[in-house]
C-alpha atoms as a PDB file:
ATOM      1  CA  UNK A   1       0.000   0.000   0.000  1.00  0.00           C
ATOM      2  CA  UNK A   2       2.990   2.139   0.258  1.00  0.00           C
ATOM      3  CA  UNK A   3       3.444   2.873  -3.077  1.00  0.00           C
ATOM      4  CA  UNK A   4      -0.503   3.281  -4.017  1.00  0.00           C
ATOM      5  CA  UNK A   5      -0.336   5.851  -1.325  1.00  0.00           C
ATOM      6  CA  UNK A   6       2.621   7.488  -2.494  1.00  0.00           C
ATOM      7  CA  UNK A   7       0.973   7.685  -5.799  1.00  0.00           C
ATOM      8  CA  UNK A   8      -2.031   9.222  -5.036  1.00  0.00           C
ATOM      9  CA  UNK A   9      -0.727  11.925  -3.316  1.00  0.00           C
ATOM     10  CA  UNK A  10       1.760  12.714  -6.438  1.00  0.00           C
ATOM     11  CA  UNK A  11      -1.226  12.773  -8.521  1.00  0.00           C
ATOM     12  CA  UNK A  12      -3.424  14.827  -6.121  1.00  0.00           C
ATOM     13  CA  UNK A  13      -0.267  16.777  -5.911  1.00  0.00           C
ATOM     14  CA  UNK A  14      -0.273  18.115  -9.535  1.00  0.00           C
ATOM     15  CA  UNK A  15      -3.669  18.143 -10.679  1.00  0.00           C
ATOM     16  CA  UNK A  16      -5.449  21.762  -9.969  1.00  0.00           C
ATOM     17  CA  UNK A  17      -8.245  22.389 -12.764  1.00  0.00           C
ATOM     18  CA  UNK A  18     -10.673  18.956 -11.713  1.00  0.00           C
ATOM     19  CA  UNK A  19     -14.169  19.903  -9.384  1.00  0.00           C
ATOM     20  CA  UNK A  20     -14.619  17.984  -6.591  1.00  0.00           C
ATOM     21  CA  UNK A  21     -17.086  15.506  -7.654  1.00  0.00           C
ATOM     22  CA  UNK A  22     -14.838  14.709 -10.744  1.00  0.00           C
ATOM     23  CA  UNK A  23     -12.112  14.522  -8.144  1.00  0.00           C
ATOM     24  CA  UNK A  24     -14.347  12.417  -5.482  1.00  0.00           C
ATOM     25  CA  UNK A  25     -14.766  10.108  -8.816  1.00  0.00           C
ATOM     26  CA  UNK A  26     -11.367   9.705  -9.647  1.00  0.00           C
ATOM     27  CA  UNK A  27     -10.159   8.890  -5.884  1.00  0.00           C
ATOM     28  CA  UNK A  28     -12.710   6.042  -5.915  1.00  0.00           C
ATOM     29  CA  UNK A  29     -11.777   4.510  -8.925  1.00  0.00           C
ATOM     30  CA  UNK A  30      -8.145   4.399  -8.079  1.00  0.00           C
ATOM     31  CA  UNK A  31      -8.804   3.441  -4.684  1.00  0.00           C
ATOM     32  CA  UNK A  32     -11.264   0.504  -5.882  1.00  0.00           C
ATOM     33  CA  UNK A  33      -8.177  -0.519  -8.595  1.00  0.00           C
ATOM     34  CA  UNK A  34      -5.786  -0.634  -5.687  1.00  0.00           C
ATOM     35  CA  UNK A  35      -8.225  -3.191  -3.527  1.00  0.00           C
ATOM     36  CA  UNK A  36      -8.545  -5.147  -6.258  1.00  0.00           C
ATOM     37  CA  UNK A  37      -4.999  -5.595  -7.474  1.00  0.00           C
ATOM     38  CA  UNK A  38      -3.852  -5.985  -3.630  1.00  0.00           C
ATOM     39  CA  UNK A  39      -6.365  -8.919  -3.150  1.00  0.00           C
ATOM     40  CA  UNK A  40      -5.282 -10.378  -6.145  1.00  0.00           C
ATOM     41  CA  UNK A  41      -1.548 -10.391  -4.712  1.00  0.00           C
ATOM     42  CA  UNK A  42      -1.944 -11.034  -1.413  1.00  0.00           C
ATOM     43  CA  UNK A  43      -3.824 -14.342  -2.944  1.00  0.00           C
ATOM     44  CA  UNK A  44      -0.920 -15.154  -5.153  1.00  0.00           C
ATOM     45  CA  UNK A  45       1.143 -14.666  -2.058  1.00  0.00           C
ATOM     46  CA  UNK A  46      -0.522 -16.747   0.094  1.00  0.00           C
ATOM     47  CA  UNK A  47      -1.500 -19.531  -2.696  1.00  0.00           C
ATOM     48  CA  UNK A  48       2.470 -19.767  -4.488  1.00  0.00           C
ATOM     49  CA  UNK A  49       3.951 -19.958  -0.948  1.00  0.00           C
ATOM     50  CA  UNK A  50       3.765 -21.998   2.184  1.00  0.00           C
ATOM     51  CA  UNK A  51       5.319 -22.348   5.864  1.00  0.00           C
ATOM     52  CA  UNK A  52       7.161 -18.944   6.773  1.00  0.00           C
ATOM     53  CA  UNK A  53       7.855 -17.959   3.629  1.00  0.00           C
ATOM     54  CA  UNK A  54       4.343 -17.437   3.138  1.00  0.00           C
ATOM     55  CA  UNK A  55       3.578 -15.031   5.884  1.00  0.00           C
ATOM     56  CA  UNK A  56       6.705 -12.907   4.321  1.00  0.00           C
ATOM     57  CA  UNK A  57       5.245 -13.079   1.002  1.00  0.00           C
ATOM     58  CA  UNK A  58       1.740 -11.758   2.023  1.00  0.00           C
ATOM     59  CA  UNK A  59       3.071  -8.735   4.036  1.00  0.00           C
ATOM     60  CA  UNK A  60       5.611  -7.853   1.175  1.00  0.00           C
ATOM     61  CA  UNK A  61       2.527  -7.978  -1.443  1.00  0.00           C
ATOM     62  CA  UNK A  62      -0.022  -5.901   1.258  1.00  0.00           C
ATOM     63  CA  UNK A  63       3.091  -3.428   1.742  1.00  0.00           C
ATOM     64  CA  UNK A  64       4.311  -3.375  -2.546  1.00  0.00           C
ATOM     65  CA  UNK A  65       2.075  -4.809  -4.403  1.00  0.00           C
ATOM     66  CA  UNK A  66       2.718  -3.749  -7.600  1.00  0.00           C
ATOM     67  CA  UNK A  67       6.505  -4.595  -6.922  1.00  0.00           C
ATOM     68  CA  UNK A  68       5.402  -8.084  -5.570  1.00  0.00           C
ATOM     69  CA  UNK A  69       3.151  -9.010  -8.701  1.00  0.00           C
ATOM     70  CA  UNK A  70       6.252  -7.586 -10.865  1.00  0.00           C
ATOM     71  CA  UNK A  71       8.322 -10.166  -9.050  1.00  0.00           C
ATOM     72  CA  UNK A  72       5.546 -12.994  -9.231  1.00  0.00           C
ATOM     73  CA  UNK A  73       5.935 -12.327 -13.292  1.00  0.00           C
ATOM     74  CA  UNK A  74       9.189 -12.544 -13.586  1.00  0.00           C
ATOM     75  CA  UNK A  75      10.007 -15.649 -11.029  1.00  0.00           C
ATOM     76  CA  UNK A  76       7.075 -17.731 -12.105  1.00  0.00           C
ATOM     77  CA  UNK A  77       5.677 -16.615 -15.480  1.00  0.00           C
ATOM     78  CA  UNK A  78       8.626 -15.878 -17.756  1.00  0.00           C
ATOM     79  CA  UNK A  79      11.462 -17.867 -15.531  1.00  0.00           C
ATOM     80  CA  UNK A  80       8.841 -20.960 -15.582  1.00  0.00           C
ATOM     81  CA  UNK A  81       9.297 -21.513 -11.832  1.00  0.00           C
ATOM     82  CA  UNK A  82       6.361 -23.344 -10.491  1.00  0.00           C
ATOM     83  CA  UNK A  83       4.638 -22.419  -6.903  1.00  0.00           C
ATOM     84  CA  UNK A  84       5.215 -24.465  -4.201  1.00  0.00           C
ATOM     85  CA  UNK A  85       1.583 -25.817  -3.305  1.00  0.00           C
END
């Protein structure tokens, strides 16, 4: 959530000309993405991963997300390594 955070507030940061409803609009579809794609890699975390490595996996993907399903892309997707069920 770290980085979703930080993001927001760069893009709140820089826009000036939107009305508040446009802006209330905007906030909830980025904050609605954000749930979404942090579910979705807290349960790759918790479904590729087992014993204490899977407790580390699920706080690095609630913390980065993005960064975690990068890393879930690379390490199982285009490397070919399978998840330990």
């Amino acid at each position: 959530m770290i980085d979703l955070i930080t993001c927001n507030k760069i893009i709140n940061a820089n826009v000036e000309g939107f009305a508040d409803s446009t802006r209330t609009i905007v906030n909830l579809l980025f904050w609605l993405t954000s749930v979404i794609i942090l579910l979705f890699a807290v349960s790759l975390a918790w479904g590729c991963n087992r014993g204490g490595e899977r407790i580390l996996m699920v706080i690095i993907a609630i913390l980065l997300p993005y960064l975690y399903l990068i890393g879930y892309l690379i390490y199982h997707k285009i490397l070919g390594y399978p998840c330990s069920d």
